[in-house]
Every structure is written in structure tokens, then in C-alpha cells.
N, C-alpha and C. Protein backbone atom coordinates (compact mmCIF):
# COMPACT_ATOMS: atom_id res chain seq x y z
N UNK A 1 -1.03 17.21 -5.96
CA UNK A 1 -0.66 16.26 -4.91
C UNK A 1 -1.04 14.85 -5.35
N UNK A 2 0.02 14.14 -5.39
CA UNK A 2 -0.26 12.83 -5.31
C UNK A 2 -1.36 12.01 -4.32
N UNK A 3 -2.18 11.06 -5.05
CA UNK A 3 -3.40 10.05 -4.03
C UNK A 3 -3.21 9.19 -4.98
N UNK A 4 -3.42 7.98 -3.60
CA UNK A 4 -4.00 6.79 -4.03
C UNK A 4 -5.54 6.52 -4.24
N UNK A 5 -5.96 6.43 -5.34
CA UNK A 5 -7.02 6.54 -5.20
C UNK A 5 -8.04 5.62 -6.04
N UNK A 6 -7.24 4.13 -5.65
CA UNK A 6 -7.94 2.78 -5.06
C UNK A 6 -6.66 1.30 -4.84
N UNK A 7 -7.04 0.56 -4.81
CA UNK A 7 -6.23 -0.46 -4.31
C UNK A 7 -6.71 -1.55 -4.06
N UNK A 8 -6.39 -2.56 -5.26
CA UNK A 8 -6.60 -4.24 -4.72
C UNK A 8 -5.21 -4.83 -4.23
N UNK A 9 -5.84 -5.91 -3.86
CA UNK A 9 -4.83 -7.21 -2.95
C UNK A 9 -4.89 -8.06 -4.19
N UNK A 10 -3.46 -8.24 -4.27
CA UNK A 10 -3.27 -9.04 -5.40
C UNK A 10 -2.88 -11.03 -4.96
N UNK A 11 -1.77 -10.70 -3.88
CA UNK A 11 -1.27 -11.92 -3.31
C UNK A 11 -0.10 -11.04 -2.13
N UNK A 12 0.50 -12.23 -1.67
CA UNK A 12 0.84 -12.35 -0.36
C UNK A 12 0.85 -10.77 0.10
N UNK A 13 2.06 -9.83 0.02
CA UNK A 13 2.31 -8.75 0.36
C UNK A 13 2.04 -8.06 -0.81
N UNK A 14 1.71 -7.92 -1.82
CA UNK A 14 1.38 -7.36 -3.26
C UNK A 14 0.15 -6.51 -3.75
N UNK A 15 -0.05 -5.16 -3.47
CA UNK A 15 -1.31 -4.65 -3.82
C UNK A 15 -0.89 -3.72 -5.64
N UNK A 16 -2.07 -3.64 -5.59
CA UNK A 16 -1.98 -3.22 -6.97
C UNK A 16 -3.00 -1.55 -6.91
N UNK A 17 -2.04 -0.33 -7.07
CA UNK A 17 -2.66 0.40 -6.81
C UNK A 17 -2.56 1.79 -8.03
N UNK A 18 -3.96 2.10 -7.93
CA UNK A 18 -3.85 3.45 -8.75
C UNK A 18 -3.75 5.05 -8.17
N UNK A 19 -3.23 5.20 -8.75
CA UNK A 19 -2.43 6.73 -8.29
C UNK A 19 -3.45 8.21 -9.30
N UNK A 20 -3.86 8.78 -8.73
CA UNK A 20 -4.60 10.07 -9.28
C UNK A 20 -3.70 10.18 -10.55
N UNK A 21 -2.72 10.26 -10.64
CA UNK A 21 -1.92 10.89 -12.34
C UNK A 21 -2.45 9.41 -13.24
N UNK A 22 -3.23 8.41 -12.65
CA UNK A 22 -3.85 7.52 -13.64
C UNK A 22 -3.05 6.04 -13.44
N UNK A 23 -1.57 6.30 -13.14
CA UNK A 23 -0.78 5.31 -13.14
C UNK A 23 -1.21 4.15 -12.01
N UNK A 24 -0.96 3.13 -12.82
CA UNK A 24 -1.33 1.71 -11.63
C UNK A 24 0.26 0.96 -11.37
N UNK A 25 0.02 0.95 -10.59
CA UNK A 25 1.58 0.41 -9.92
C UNK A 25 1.44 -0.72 -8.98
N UNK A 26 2.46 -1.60 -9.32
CA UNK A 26 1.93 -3.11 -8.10
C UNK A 26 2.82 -2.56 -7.13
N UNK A 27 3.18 -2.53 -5.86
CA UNK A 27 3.68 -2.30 -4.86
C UNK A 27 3.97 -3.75 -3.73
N UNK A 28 4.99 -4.18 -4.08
CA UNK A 28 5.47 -5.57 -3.07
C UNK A 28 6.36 -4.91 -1.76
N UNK A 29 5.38 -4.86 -0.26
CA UNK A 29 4.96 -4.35 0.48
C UNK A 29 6.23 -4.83 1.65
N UNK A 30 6.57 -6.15 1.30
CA UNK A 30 6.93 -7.14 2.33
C UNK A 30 8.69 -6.43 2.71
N UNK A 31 9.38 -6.13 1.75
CA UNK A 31 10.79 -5.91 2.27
C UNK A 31 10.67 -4.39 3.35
N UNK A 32 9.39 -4.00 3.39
CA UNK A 32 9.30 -2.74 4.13
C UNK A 32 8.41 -2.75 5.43
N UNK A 33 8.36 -4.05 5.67
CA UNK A 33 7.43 -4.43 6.68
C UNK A 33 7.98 -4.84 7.84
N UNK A 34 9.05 -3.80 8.41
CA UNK A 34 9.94 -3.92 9.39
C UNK A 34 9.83 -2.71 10.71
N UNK A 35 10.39 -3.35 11.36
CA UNK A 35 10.15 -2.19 12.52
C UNK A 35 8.67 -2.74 13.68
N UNK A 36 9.19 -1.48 14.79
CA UNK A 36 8.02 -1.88 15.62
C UNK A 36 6.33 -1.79 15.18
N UNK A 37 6.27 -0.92 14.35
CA UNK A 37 4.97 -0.60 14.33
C UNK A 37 4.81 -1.47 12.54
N UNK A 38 5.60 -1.60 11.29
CA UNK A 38 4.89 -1.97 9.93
C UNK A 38 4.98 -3.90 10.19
N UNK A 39 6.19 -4.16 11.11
CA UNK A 39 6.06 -5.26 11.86
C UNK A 39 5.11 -6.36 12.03
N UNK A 40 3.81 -5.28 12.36
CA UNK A 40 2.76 -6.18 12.56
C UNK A 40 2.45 -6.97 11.21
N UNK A 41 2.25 -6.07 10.39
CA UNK A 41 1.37 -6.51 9.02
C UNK A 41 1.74 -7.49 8.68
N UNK A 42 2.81 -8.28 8.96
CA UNK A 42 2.97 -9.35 8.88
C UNK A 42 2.25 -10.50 8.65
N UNK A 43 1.50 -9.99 9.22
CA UNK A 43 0.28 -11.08 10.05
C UNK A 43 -0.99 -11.00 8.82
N UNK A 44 -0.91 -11.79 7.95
CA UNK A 44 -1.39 -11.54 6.50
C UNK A 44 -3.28 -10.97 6.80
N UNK A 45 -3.56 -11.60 7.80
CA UNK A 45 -4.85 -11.34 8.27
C UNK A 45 -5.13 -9.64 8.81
N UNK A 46 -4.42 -9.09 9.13
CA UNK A 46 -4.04 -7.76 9.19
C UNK A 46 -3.75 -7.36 8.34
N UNK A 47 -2.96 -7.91 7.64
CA UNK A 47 -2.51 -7.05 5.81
C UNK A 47 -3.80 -6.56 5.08
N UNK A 48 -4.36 -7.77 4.63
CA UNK A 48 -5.90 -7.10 3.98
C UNK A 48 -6.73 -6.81 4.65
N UNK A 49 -6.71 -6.00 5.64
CA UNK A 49 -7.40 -5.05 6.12
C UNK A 49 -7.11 -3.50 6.25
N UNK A 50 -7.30 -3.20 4.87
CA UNK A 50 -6.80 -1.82 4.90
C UNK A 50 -7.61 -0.70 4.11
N UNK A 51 -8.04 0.01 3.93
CA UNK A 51 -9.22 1.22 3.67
C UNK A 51 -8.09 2.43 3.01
N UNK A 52 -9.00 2.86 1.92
CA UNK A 52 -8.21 3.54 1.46
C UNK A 52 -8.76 5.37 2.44
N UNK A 53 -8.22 6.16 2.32
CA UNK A 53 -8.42 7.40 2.82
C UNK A 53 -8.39 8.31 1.46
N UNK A 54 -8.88 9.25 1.73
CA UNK A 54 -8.58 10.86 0.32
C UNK A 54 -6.73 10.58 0.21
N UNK A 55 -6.01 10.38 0.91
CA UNK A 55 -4.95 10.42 0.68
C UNK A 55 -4.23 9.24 0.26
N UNK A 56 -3.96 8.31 0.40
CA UNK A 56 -3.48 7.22 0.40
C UNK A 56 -4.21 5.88 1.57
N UNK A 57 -3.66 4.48 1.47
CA UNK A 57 -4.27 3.72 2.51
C UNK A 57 -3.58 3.33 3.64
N UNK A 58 -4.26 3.10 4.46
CA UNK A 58 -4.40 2.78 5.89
C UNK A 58 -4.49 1.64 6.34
N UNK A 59 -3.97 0.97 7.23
CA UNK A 59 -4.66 -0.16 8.36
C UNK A 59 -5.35 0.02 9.07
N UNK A 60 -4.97 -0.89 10.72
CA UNK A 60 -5.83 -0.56 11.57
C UNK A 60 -4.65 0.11 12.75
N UNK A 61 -4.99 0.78 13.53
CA UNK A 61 -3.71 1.60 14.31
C UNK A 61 -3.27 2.99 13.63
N UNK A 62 -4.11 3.39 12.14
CA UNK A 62 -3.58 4.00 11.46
C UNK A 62 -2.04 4.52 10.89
N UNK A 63 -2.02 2.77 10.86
CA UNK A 63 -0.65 2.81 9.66
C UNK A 63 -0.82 3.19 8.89
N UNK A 64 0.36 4.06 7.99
CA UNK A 64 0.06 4.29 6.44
C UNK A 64 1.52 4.44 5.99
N UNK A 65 1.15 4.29 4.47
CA UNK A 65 2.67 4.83 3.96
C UNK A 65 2.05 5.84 2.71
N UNK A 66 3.12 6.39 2.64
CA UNK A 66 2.94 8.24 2.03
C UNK A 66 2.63 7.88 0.41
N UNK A 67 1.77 8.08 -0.14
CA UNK A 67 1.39 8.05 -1.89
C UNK A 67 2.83 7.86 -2.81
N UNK A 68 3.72 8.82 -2.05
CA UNK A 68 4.92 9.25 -2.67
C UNK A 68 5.74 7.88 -2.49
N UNK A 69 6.16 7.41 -1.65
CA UNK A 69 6.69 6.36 -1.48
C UNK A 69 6.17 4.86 -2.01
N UNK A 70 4.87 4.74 -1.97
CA UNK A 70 4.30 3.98 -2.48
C UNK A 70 4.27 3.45 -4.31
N UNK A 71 4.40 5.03 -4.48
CA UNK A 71 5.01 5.47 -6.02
C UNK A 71 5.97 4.59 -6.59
N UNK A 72 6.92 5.17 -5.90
CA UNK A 72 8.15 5.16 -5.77
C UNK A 72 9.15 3.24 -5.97
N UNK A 73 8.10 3.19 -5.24
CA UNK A 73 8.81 1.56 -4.74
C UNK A 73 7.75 0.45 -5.88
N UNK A 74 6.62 0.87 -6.57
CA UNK A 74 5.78 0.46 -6.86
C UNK A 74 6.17 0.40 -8.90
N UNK A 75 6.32 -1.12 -9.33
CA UNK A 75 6.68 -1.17 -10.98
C UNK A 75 5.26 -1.01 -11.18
N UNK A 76 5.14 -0.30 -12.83
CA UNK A 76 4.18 0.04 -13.59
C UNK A 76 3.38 -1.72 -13.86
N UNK A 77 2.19 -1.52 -13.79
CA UNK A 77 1.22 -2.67 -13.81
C UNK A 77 1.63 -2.96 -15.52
N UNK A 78 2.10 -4.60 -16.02
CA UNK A 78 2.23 -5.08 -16.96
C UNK A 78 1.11 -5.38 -18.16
């Protein structure tokens, strides 16, 4: 099973995260930050506030998005 398992804040919407298979992936957060509830994060002061879990990370309200997706959407760190 895929985990995130850590994650810095790089800039605006941009974290930089490592994935258990070792891989680090930057993940630019912002074109997916739609809707009622990812909406909020907007609010950059809410953005970096987020904790990672055994599984992937979290906000506050317990937002999250799935390891897999995070993957997914996330280019290999240069």
C-alpha cells in the first residue's frame, strides 16, 4: 500500500512529498482546490496546516487526498 510518508511546503500551493516506494514527488495542489469542502485551502494560512497521518496528509476538518492520487498528479522531484 501506498503512504505518504513525509511532506514539506515548498511555496504557494506546492508540497514536496515522499511516498513509501522512496519516490519524492512535488505535488501543485492549487488546480484541485475546488469544491465545497478543498475550497477552503485556499486560504494559504490553512494550507500549511497540515499533519501527516500513517496514511497520507491531512488538514484541519480532516481533509485529505488519497496517496494514490497524490502520486499520480505529483512530477518526480528534479
Amino acid at each position: 500500500m501506498l503512504r505518504v510518508i513525509d511532506v514539506d511546503y515548498i511555496k504557494d500551493y506546492e508540497l514536496l512529498l515522499t511516498f513509501s516506494d522512496g519516490e519524492k514527488r512535488v505535488a501543485d495542489l492549487r488546480p484541485y482546490l475546488t469544491g465545497e469542502i478543498f475550497s477552503k485551502l485556499l486560504d494559504k494560512e490553512l494550507f500549511v496546516q497540515y499533519g501527516l497521518t500513517p496514511v497520507t496528509i491531512e488538514w484541519v476538518g480532516g481533509i485529505d487526498l488519497a496517496p494514490e492520487f497524490l502520486y499520480e498528479i505529483g512530477v518526480p522531484e528534479a
